[in-house]
Protein backbone atom coordinates (compact mmCIF):
# COMPACT_ATOMS: atom_id res chain seq x y z
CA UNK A 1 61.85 94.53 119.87
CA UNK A 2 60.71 95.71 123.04
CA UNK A 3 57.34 97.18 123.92
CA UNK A 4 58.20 100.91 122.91
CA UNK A 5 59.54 99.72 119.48
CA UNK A 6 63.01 100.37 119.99
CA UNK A 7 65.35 97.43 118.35
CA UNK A 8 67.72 96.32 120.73
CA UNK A 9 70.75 94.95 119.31
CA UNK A 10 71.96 91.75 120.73
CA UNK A 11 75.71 92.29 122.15
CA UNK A 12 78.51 89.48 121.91
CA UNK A 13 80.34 88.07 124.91
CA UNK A 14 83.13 86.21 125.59
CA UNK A 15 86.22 85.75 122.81
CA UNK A 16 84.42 86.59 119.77
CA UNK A 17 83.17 89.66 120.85
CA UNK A 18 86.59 90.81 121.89
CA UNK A 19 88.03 89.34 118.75
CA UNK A 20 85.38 91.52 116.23
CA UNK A 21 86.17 94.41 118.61
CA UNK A 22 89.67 94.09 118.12
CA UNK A 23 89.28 93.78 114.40
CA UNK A 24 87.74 97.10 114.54
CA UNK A 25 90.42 98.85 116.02
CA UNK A 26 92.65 99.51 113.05
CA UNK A 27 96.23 100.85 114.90
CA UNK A 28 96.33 97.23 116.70
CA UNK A 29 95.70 95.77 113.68
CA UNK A 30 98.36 97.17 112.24
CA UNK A 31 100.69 96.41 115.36
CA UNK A 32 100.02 92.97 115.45
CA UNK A 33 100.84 92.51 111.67
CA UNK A 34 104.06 94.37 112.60
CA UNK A 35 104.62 92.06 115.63
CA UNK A 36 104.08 89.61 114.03
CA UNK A 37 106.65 90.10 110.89
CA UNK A 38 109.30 90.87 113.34
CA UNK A 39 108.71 87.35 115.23
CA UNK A 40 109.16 86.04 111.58
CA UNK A 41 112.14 87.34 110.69
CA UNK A 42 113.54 86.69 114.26
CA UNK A 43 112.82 83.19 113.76
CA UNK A 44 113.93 82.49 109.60
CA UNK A 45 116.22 85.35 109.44
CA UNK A 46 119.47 83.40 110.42
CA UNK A 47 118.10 81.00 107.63
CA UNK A 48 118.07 83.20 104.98
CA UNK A 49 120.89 85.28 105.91
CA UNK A 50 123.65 82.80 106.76
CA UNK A 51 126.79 84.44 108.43
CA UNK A 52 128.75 84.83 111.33
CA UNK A 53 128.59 87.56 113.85
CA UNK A 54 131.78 87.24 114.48
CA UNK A 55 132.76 87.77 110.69
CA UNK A 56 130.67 91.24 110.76
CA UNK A 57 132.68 92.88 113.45
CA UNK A 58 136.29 94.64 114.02
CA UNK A 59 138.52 93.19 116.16
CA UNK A 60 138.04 94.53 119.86
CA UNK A 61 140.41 96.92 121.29
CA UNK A 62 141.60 99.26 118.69
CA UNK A 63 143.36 102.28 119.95
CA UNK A 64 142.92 105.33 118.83
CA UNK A 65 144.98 106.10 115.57
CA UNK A 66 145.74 102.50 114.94
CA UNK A 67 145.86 101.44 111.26
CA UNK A 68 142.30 99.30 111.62
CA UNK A 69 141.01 101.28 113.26
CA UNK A 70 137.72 103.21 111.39
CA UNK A 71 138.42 107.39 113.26
């Protein structure tokens, strides 16, 4: 308390004060929980999903009206 009686609150510093104030902002929150599921299926996606890319696309170089191709 100071002399006129007014409470002053005692303010954090450093990395846990940036770490409660990011906590309290609730969109980055959210974006980092994002982030961080797409850095988790980056990383055990071709684990759980095994193919080849080159087994999921037409051959290159279709003309136009050829039998493969898709138009």
């Amino acid at each position: 308390m100071t002399d006129l009686g007014i409470a002053i609150e005692p303010t954090e510093t450093g990395g846990r004060g940036a770490f409660r104030m990011f906590l309290r902002n609730k969109p980055a929150v959210l974006g980092l929980i994002v982030f961080a599921f797409i850095v988790l299926i980056t990383i055990f996606g071709p684990g759980l999903y095994e193919t080849s890319a080159k087994k999921m696309v037409a051959p290159p170089f279709l003309g136009p009206g050829d039998a493969l191709g898709p138009l």
